[in-house]
Protein backbone atom coordinates (compact mmCIF):
# COMPACT_ATOMS: atom_id res chain seq x y z
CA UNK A 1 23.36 9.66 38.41
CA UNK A 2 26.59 10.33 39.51
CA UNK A 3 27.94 7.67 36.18
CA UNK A 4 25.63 10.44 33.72
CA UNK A 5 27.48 13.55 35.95
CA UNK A 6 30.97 12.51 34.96
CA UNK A 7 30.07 11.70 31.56
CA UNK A 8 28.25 14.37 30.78
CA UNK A 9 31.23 16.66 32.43
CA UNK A 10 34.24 15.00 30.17
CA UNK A 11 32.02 15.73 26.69
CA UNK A 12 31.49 19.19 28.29
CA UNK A 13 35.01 19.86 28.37
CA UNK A 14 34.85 19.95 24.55
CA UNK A 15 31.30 21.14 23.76
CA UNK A 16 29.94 24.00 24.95
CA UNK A 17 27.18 23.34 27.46
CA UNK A 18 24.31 25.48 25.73
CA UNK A 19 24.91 23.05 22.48
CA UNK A 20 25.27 20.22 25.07
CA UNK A 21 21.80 18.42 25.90
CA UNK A 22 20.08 15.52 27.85
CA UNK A 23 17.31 13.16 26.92
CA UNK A 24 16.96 10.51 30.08
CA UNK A 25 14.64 7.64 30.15
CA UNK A 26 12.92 6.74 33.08
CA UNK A 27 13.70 2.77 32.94
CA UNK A 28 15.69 2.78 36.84
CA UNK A 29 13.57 5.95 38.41
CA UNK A 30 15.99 7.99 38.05
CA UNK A 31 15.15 10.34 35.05
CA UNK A 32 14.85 13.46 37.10
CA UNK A 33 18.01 12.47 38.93
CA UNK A 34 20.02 11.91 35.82
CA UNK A 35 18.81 15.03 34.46
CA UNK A 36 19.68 17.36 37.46
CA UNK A 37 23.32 15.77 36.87
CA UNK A 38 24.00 16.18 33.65
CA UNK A 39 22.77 19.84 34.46
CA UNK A 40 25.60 20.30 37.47
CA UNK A 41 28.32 18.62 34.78
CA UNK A 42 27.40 21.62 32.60
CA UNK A 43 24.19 20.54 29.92
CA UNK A 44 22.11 23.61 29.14
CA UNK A 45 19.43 21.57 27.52
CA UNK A 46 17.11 19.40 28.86
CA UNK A 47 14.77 17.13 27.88
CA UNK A 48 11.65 15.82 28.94
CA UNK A 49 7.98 15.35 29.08
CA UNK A 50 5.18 16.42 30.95
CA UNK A 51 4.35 14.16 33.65
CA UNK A 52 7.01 11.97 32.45
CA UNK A 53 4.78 10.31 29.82
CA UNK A 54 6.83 8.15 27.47
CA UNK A 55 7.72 4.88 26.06
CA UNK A 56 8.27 1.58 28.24
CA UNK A 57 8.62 3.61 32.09
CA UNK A 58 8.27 7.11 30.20
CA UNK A 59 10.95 10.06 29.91
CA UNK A 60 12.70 12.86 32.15
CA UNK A 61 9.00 14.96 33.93
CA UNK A 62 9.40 18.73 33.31
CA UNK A 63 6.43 18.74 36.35
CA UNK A 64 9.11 17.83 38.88
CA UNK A 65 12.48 19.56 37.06
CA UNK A 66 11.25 22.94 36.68
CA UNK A 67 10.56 23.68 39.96
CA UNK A 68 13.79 22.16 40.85
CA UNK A 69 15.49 23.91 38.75
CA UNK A 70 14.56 27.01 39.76
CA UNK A 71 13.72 26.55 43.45
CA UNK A 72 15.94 23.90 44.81
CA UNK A 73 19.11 25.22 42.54
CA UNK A 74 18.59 28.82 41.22
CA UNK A 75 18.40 28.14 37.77
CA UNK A 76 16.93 30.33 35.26
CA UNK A 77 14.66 27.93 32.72
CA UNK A 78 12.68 30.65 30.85
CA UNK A 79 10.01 30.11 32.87
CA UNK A 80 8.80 32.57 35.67
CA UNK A 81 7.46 32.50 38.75
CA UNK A 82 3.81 33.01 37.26
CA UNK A 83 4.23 30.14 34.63
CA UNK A 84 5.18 28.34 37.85
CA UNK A 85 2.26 28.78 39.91
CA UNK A 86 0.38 27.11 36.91
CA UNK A 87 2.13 24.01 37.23
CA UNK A 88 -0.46 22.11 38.99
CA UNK A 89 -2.91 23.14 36.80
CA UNK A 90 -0.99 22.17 33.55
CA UNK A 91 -0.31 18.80 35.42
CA UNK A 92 -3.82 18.11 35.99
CA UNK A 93 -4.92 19.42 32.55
CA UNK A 94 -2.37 17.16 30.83
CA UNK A 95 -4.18 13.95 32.62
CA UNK A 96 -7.77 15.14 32.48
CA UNK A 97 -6.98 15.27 28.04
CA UNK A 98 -5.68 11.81 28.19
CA UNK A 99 -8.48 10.49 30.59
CA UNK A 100 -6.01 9.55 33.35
CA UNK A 101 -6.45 10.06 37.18
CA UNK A 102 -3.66 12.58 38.09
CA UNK A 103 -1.04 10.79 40.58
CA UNK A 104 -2.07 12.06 44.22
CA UNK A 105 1.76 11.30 45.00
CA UNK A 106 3.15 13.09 42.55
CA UNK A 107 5.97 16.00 43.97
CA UNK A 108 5.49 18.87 43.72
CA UNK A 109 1.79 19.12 42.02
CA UNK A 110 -0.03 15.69 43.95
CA UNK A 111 -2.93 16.22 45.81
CA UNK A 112 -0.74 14.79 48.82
CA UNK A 113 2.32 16.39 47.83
CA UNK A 114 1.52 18.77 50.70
CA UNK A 115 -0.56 16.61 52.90
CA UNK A 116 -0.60 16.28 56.78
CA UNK A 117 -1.54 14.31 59.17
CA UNK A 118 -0.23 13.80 62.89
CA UNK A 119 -1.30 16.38 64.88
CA UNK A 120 2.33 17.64 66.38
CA UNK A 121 3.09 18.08 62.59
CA UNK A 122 0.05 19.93 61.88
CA UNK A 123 0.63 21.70 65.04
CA UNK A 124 4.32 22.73 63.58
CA UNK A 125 3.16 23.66 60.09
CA UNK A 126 0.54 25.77 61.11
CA UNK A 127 3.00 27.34 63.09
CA UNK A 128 5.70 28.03 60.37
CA UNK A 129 4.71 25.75 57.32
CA UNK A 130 8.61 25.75 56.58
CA UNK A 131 9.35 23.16 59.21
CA UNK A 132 7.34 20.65 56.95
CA UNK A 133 7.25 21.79 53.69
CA UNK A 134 10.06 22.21 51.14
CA UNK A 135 8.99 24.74 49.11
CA UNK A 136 5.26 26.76 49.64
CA UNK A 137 2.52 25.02 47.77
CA UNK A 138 1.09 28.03 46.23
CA UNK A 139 4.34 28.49 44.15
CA UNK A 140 4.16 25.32 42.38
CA UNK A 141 0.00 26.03 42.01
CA UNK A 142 -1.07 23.19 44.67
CA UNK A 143 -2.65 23.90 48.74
CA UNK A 144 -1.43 22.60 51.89
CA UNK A 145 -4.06 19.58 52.74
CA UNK A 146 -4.95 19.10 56.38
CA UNK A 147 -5.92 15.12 57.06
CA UNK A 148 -8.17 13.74 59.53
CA UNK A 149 -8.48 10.73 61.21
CA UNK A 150 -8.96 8.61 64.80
CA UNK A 151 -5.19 10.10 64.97
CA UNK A 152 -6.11 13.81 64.63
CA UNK A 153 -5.89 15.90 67.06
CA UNK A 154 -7.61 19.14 67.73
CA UNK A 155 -4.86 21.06 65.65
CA UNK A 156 -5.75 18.72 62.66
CA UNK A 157 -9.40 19.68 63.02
CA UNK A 158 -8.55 23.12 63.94
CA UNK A 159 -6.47 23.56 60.63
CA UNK A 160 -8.99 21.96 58.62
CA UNK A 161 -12.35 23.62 59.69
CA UNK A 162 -10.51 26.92 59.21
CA UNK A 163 -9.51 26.24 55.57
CA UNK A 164 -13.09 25.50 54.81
CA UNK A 165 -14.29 28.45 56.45
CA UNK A 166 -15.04 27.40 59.92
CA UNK A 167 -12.87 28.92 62.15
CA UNK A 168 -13.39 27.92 65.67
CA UNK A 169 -11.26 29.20 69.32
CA UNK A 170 -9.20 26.39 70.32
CA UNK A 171 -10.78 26.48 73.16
CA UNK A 172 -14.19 26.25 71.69
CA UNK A 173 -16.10 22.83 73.62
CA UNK A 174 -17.48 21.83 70.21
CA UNK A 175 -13.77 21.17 68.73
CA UNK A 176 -13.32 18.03 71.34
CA UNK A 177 -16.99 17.08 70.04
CA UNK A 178 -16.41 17.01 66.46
CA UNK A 179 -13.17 15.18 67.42
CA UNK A 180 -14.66 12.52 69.50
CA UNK A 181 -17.27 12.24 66.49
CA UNK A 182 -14.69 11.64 64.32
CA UNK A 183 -13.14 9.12 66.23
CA UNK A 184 -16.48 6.92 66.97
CA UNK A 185 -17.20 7.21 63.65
CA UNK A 186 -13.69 5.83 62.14
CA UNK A 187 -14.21 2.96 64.82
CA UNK A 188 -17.79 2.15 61.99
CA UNK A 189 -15.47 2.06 59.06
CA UNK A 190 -15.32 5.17 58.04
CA UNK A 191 -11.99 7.32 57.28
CA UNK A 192 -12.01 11.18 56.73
CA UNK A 193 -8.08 10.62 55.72
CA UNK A 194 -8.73 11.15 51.93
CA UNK A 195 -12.16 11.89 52.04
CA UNK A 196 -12.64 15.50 53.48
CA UNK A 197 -15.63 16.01 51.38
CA UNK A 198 -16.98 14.20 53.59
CA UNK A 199 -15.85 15.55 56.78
CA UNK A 200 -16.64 18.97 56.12
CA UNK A 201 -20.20 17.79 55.37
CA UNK A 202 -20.17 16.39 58.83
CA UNK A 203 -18.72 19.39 60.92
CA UNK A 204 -21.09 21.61 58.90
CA UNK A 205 -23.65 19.57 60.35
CA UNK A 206 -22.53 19.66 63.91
CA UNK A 207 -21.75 23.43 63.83
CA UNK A 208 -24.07 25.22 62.03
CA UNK A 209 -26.66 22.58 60.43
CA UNK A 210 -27.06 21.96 56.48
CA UNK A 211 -30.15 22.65 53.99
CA UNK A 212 -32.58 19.37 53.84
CA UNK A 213 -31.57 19.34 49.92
CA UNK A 214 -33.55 15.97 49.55
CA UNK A 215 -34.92 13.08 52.14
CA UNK A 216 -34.76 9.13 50.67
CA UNK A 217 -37.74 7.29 51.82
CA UNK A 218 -36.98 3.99 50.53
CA UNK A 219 -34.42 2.23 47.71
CA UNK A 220 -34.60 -0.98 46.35
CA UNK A 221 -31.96 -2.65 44.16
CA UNK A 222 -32.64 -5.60 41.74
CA UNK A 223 -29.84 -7.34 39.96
CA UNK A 224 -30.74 -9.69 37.04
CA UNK A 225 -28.76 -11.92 35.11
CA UNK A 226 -30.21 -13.18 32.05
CA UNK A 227 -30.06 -14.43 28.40
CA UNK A 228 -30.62 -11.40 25.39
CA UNK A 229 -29.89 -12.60 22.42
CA UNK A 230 -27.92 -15.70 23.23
CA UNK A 231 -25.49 -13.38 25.75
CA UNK A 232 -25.59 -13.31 29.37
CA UNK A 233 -26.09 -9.92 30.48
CA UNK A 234 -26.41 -8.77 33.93
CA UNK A 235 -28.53 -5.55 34.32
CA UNK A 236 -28.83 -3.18 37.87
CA UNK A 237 -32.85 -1.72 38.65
CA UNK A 238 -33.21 1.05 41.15
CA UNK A 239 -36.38 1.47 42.58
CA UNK A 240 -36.50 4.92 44.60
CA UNK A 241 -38.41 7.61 46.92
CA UNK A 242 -37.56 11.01 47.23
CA UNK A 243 -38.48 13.92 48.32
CA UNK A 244 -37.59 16.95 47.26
CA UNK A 245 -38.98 20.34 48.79
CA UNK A 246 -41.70 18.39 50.69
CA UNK A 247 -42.85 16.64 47.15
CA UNK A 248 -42.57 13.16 46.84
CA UNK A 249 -40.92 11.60 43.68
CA UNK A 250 -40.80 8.02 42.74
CA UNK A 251 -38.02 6.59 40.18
CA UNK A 252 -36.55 3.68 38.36
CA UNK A 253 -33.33 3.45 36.17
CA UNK A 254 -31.59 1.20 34.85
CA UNK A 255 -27.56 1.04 35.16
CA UNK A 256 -24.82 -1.20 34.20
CA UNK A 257 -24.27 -1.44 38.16
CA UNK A 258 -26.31 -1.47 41.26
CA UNK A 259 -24.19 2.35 41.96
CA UNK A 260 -25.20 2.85 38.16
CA UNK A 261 -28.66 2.71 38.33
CA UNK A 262 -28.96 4.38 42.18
CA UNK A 263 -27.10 7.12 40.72
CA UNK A 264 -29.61 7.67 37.67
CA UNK A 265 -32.53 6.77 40.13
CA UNK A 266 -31.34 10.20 42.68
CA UNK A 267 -30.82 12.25 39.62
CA UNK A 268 -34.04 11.82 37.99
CA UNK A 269 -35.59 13.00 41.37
CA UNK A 270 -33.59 15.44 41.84
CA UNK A 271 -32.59 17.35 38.17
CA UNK A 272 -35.98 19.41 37.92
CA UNK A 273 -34.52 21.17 41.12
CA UNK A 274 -31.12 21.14 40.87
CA UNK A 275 -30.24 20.68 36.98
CA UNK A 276 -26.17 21.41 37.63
CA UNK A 277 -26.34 18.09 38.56
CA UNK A 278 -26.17 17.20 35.02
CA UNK A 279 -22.70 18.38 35.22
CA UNK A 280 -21.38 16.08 38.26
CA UNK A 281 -19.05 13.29 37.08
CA UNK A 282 -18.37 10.12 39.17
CA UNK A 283 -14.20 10.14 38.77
CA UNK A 284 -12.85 7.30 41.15
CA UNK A 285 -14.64 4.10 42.69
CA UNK A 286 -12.86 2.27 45.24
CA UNK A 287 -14.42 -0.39 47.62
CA UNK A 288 -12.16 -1.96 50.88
CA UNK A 289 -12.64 -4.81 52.80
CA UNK A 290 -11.96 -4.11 56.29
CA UNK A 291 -12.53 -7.26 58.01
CA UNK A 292 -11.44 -9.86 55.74
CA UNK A 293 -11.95 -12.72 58.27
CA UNK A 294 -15.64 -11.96 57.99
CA UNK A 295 -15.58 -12.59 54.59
CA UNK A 296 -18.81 -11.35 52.32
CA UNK A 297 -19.85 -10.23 55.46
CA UNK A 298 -17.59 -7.78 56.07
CA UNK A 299 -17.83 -4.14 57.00
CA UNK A 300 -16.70 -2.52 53.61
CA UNK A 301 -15.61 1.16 52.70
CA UNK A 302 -16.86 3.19 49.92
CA UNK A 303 -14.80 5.93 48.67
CA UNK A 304 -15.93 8.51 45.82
CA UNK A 305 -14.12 10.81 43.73
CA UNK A 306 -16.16 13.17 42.00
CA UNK A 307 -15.48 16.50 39.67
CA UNK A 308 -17.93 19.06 37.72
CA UNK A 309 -17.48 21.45 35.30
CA UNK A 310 -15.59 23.99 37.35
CA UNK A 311 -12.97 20.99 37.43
CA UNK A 312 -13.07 21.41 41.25
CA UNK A 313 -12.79 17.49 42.68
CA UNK A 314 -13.93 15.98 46.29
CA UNK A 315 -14.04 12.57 47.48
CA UNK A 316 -16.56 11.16 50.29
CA UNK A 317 -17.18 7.74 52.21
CA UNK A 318 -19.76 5.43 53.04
CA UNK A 319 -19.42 2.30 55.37
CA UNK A 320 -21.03 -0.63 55.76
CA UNK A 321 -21.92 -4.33 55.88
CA UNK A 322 -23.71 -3.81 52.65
CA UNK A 323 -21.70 -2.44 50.23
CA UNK A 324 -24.88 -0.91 48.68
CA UNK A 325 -25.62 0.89 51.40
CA UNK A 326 -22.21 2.33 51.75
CA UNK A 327 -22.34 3.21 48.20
CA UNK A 328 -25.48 5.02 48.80
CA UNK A 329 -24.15 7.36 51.78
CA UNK A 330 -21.06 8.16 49.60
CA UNK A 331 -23.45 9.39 46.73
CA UNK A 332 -25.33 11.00 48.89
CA UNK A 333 -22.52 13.15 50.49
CA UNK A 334 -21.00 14.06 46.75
CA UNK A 335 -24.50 15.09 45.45
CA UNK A 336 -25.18 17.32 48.94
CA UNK A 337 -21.38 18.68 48.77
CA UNK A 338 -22.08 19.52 45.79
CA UNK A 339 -25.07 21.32 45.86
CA UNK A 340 -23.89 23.29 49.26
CA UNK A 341 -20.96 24.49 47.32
CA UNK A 342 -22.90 25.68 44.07
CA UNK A 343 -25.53 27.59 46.16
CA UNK A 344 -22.86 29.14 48.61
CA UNK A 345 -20.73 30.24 45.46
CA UNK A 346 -24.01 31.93 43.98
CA UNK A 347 -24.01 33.54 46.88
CA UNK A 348 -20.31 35.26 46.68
CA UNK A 349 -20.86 35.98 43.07
């Protein structure tokens, strides 16, 4: 940068710097930087793309110069601070059109761009966010994002049951119990860092109970791998019982996965009630190993991302030695997050 900031300053000794531009590559990760530079040497113009996209390691992103420009050094960019507060969402929109998963680390407009976690910080940001965060989310579009984990402590789960609209004393008894519950169940394989879907599911349970949307009896899974039409094909059965308002139902799908076909399984029990569910798109899939020295046997973590039409997205977690199973309980959380959220949102309408 500081190579493009003297060039850029000895051509704009003889062009004017609203005729003077810059077009940066990202090819070193330092696009933004080299931009920003060539602005303090005096370039009125700058290039870029949003979200950086580009050739080779893509171009200059306008998602992370605008609000640098105008926040960081007082520029005026022709945007305002309304155009700004939709940066997020332009962002997002930009990724969702090109079928990419928006980058959860990216500045200003990530999903953890404002996250926290230990509970002194949270303590401190709750207190006055500015001793954490650089700018406030809302300007930029995003939310502060409370994390919890086995290292919360009560301010974490303070923070977060209040931004999901359970606001508890701090000296209520059954903040050290959700706590505690959080803690044994992290020690099973589960993490609520990243999956708060998930966690809000549970406190709602433990503070005020949820609806009995639907009650599995049984699943059954049946992989087969066999030869159609001189391919090998493998093909996923799910075998299910559920009930649904006391009725039980009885299903079988077919899916290109064992997930695959549980998922079609639930939702053909489940549709005649609740037919949103049409709308509720599986986004992310991602399975750890957490004790690889127990090989396949291994306790393994499900995490799923999910969205509907109202492009609102929530992740949730399943554990277990079978990574079926673990599937299962993260389906089962999306489809009952889901569904809580619809009805309560009927509700406010």
């Amino acid at each position: 940068p500081h190579e493009v900031e003297q060039i850029v300053g000895a051509v704009a000794q003889h062009i004017p710097g609203d005729q003077l531009g810059i077009h940066c590559h990202n090819d070193t990760d330092n696009a933004v930087a080299n931009s920003l530079a060539a602005v303090r040497a005096g370039a009125r113009q700058v290039q870029g793309t949003l979200n950086g996209l580009g050739e080779r390691c893509g171009n200059a992103n306008l998602i992370s110069l605008a609000p640098t420009l105008m926040l960081k050094l007082g520029y005026a960019t022709g945007l305002d601070a309304d155009d700004l507060a939709h940066l997020t969402h332009a962002s997002h929109f930009v990724d969702e059109r090109l079928n990419r998963t928006p980058n959860r680390h990216a500045p200003y407009v990530g999903e953890n761009a404002f996250a926290h976690k230990g509970g002194l910080h949270v303590s401190a940001v709750e207190k006055d966010p500015r001793s954490y965060e650089h700018v406030a989310p809302e300007q930029v579009g995003n939310h502060r994002k409370i994390l919890v984990s086995d290292q919360a402590g009560r301010a974490n789960v303070l923070a977060l049951l209040d931004e999901v609209g359970l606001a508890l004393a701090a000296d209520d008894p059954r903040v050290g119990q959700l706590v505690e519950l959080v803690k044994a169940r992290e020690l099973e394989g589960y993490t609520y860092d990243g999956a708060e879907a998930s966690f809000e599911l549970l406190a709602r349970g433990l503070l005020e109970g949820l609806p009995e949307y639907f009650v599995l009896d049984t699943y059954r899974v049946i992989d087969e791998r066999r030869l159609t039409e001189g391919q090998l094909v493998t093909l996923s059965e799910a075998t299910m019982k559920v009930r649904v308002g006391g009725r039980l139902h009885m299903t079988v799908a077919e899916g290109n996965g064992p997930v695959h076909a549980l998922d079609l399984a639930l939702r053909q029990a489940l549709l005649a009630a609740y037919p949103a569910l049409t709308e509720l798109q599986l986004t992310d899939y991602k399975v750890r190993i957490l004790e690889s020295a127990a090989g396949t046997g291994a306790v393994t973590r499900v995490m799923l991302e999910c969205s509907d039409a109202s492009r609102r997205r929530w992740t949730t977690v399943g554990a277990s030695s079978n990574v079926i199973e673990a599937s299962w309980q993260a389906l089962s959380d999306a489809i009952v997050y889901k569904l809580w959220h619809d009805a309560h949102a009927r509700g406010r309408a």
